[in-house]
N, C-alpha and C. Protein backbone atom coordinates (compact mmCIF):
# COMPACT_ATOMS: atom_id res chain seq x y z
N UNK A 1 0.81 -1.19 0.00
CA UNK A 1 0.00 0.00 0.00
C UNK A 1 0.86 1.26 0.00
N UNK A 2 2.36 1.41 0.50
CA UNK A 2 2.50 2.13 0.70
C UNK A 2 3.16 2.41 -0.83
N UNK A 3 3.29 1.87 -1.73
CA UNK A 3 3.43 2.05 -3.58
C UNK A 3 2.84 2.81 -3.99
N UNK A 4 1.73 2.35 -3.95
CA UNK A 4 0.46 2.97 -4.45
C UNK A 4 0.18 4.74 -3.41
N UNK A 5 0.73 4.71 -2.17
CA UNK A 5 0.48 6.11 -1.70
C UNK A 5 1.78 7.22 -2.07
N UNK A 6 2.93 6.28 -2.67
CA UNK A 6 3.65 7.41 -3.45
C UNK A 6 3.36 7.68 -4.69
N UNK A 7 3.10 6.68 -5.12
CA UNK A 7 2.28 6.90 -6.29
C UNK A 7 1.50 8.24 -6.61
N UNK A 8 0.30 8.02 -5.30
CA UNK A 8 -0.78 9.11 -5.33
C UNK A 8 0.11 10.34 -5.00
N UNK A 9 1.17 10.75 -4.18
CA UNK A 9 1.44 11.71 -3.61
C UNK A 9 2.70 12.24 -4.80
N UNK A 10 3.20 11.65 -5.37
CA UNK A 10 3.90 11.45 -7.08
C UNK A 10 2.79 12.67 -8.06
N UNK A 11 1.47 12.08 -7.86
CA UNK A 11 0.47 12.23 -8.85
C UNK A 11 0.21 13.91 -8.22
N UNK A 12 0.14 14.22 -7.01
CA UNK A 12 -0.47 15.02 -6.16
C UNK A 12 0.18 15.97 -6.67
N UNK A 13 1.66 15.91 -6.31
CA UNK A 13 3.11 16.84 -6.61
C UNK A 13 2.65 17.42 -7.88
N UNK A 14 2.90 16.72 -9.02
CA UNK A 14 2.73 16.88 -10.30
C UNK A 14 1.73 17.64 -10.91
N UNK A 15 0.31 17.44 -10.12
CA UNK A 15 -0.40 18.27 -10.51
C UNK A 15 -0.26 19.36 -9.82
N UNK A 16 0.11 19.48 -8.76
CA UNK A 16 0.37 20.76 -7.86
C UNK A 16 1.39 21.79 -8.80
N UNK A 17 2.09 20.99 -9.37
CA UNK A 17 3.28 22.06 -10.12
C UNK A 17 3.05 22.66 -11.81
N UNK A 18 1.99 21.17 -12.35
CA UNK A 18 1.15 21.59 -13.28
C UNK A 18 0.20 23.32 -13.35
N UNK A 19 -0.51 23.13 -11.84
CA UNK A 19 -1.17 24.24 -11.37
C UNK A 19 -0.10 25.64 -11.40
N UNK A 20 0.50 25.19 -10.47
CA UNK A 20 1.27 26.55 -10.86
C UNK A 20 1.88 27.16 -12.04
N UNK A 21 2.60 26.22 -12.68
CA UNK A 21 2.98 26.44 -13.81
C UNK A 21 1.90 27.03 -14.91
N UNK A 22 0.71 26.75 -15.21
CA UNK A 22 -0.17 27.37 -15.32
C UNK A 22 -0.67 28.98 -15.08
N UNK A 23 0.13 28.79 -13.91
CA UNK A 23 -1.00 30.57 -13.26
C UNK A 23 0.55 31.20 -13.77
N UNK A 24 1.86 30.44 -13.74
CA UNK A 24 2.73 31.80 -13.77
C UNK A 24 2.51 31.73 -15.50
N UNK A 25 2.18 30.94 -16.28
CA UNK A 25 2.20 31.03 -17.78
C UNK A 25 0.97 32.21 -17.89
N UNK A 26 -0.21 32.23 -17.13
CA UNK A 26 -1.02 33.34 -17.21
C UNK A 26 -0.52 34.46 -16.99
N UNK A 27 0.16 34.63 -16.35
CA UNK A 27 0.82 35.67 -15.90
C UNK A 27 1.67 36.55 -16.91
N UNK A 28 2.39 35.13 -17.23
CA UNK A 28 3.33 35.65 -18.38
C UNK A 28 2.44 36.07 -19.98
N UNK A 29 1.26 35.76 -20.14
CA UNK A 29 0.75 35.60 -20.79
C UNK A 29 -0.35 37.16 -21.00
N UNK A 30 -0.35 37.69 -20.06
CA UNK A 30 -0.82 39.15 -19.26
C UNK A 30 0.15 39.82 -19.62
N UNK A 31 1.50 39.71 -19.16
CA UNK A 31 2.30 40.80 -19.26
C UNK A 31 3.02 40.53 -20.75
N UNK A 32 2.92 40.01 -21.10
CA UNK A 32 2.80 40.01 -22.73
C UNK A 32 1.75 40.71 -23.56
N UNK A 33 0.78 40.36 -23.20
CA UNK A 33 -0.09 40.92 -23.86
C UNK A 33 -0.06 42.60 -23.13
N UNK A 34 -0.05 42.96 -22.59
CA UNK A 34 0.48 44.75 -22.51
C UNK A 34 1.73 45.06 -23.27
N UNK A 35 2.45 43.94 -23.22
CA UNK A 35 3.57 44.28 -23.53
C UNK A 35 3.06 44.92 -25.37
N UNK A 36 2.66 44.17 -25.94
CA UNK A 36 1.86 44.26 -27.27
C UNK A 36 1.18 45.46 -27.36
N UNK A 37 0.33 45.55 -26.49
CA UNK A 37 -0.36 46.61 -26.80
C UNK A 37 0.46 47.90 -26.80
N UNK A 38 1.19 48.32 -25.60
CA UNK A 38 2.32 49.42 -25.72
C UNK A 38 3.13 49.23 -27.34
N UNK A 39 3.67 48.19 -27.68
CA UNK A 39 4.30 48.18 -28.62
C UNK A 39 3.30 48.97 -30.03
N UNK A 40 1.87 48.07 -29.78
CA UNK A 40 1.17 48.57 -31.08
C UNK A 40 0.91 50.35 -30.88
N UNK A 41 0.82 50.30 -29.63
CA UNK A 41 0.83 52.05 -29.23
C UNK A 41 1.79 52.72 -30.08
N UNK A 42 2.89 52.20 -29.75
CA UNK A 42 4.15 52.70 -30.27
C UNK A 42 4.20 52.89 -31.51
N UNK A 43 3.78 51.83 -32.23
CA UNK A 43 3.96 51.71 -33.44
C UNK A 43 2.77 52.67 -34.43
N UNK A 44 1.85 53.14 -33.91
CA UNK A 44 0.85 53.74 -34.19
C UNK A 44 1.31 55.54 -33.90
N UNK A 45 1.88 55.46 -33.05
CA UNK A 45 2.89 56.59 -33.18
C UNK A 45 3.82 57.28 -33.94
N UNK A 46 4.15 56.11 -34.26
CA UNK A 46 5.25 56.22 -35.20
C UNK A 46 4.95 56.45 -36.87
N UNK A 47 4.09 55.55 -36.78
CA UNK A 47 3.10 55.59 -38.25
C UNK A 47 2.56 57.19 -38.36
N UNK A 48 1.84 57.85 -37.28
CA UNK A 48 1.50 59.65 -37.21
C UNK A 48 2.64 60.21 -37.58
N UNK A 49 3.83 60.05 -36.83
CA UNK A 49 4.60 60.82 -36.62
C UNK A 49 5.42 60.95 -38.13
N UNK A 50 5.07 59.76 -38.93
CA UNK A 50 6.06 59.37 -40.36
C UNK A 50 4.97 60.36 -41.19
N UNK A 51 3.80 60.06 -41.23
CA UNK A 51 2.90 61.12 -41.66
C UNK A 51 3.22 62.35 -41.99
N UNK A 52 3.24 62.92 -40.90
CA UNK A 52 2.88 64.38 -40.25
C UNK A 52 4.35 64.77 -41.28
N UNK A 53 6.06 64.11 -41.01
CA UNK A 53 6.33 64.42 -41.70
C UNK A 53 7.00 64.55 -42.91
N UNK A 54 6.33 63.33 -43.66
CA UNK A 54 5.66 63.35 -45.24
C UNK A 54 5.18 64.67 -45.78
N UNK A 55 4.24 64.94 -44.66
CA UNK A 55 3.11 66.05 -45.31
C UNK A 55 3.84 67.55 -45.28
N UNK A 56 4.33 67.68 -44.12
CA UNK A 56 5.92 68.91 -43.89
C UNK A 56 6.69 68.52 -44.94
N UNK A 57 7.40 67.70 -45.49
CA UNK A 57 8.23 67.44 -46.51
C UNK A 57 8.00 68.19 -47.79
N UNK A 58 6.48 67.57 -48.35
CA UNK A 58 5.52 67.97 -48.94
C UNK A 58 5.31 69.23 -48.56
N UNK A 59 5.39 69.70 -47.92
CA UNK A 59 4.74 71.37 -47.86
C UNK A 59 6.37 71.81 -48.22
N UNK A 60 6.84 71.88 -47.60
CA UNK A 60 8.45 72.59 -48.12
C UNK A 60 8.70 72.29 -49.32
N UNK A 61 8.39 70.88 -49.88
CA UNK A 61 8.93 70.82 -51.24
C UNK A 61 7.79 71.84 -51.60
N UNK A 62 6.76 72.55 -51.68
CA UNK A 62 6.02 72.99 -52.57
C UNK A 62 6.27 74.16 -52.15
N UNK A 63 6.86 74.86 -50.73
CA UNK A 63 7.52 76.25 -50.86
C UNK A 63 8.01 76.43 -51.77
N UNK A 64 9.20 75.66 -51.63
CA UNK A 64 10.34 75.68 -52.44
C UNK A 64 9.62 76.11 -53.91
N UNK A 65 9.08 75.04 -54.52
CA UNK A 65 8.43 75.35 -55.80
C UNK A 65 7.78 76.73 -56.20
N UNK A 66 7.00 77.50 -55.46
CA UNK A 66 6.82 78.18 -55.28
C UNK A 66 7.59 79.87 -55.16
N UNK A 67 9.02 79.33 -54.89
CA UNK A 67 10.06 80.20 -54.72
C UNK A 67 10.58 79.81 -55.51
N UNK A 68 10.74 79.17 -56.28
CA UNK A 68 11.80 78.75 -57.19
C UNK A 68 13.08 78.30 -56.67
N UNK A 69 13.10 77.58 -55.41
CA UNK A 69 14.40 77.32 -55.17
C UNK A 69 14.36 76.01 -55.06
N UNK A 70 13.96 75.42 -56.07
CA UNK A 70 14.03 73.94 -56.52
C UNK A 70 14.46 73.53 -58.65
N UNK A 71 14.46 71.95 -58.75
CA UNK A 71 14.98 72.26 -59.80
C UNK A 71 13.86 71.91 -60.39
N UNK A 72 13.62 71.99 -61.83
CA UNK A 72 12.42 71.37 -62.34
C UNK A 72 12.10 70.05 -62.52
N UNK A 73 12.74 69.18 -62.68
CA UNK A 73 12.56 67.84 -62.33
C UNK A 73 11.99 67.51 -61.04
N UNK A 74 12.64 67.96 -60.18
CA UNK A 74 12.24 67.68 -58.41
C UNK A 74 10.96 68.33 -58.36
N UNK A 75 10.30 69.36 -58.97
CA UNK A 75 8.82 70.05 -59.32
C UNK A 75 7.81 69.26 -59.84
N UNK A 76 8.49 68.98 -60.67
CA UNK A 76 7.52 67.89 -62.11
C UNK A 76 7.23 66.82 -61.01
N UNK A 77 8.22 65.73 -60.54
CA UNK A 77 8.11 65.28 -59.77
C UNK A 77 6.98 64.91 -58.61
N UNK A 78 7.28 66.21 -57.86
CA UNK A 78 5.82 66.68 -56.95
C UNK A 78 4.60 66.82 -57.16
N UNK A 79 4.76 67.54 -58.47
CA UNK A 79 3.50 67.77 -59.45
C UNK A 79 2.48 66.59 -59.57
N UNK A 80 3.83 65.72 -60.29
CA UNK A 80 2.88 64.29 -60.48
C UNK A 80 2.49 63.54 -59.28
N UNK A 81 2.88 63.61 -58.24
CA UNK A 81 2.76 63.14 -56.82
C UNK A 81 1.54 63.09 -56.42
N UNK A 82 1.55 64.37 -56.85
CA UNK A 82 -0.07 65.39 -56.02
C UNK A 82 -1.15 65.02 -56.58
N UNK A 83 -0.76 65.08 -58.13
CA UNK A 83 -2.05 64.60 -58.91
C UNK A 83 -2.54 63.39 -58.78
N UNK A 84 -1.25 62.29 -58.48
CA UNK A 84 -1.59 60.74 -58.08
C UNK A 84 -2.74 61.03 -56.62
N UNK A 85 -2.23 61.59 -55.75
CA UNK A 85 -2.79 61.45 -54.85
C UNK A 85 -4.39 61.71 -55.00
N UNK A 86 -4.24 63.32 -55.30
CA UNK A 86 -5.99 63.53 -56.08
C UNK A 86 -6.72 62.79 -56.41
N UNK A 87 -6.33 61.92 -57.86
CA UNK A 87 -6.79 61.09 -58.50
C UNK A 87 -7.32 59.76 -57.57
N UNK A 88 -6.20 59.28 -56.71
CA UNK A 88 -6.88 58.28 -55.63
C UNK A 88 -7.59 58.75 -54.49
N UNK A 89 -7.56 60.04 -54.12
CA UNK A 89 -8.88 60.82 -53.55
C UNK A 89 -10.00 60.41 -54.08
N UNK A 90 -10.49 60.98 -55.44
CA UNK A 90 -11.52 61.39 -56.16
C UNK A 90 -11.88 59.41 -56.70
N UNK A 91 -10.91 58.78 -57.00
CA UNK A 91 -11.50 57.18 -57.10
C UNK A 91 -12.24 56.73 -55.92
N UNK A 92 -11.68 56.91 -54.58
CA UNK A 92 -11.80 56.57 -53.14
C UNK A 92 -13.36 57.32 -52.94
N UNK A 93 -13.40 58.57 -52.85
CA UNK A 93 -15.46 59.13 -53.22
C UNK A 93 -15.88 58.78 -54.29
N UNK A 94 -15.97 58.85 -55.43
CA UNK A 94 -16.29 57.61 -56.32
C UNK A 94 -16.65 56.42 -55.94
N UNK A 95 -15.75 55.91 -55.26
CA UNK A 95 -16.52 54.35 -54.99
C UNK A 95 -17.37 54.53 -53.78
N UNK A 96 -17.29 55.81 -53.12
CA UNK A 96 -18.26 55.47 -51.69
C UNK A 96 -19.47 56.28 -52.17
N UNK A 97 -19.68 56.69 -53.37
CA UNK A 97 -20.98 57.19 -53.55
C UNK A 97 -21.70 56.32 -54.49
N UNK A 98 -21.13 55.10 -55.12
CA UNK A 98 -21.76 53.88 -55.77
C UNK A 98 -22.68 53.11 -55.08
């Protein structure tokens, strides 16, 4: 009998450490998942911040144009930029008024 009660107390252990192992994997599994979310924070930040300056880039290059202190290629350039963009404006309401 006394086989069979290490046995059980074998079995007892095991699940006892199963259990825990468990709650600290939740755990870890929590602070991961914040961990993610800060990151996607971050990254959503970063994505504005690449934006914002694109669009400053874009505005200086079109000072510039404007002043003439650019070359004409680098103009033409912009030119066609802008119009791309328009054009996928005006497709983009187009399709939401279908």
């Amino acid at each position: 009998m006394s086989e069979l009660g290490k046995i059980i107390d074998d079995i007892d252990w095991k699940v006892r450490q199963l259990v825990a192992d468990k709650k600290s994997l939740k755990e870890k599994l929590i602070e991961k998942d914040k961990e993610i979310s800060l990151l996607q924070s971050q990254v959503m930040d970063l994505v504005n911040e690449n934006r914002i300056l694109k669009e400053e880039k874009q505005t200086n290059n079109l000072t510039n144009i404007i002043n003439n202190n650019s070359d004409f290629a680098e103009s033409k350039k912009l030119i066609n930029d802008l119009l791309k963009q328009i054009n996928r404006s005006i497709s983009i309401i187009s399709r939401d008024n279908e």
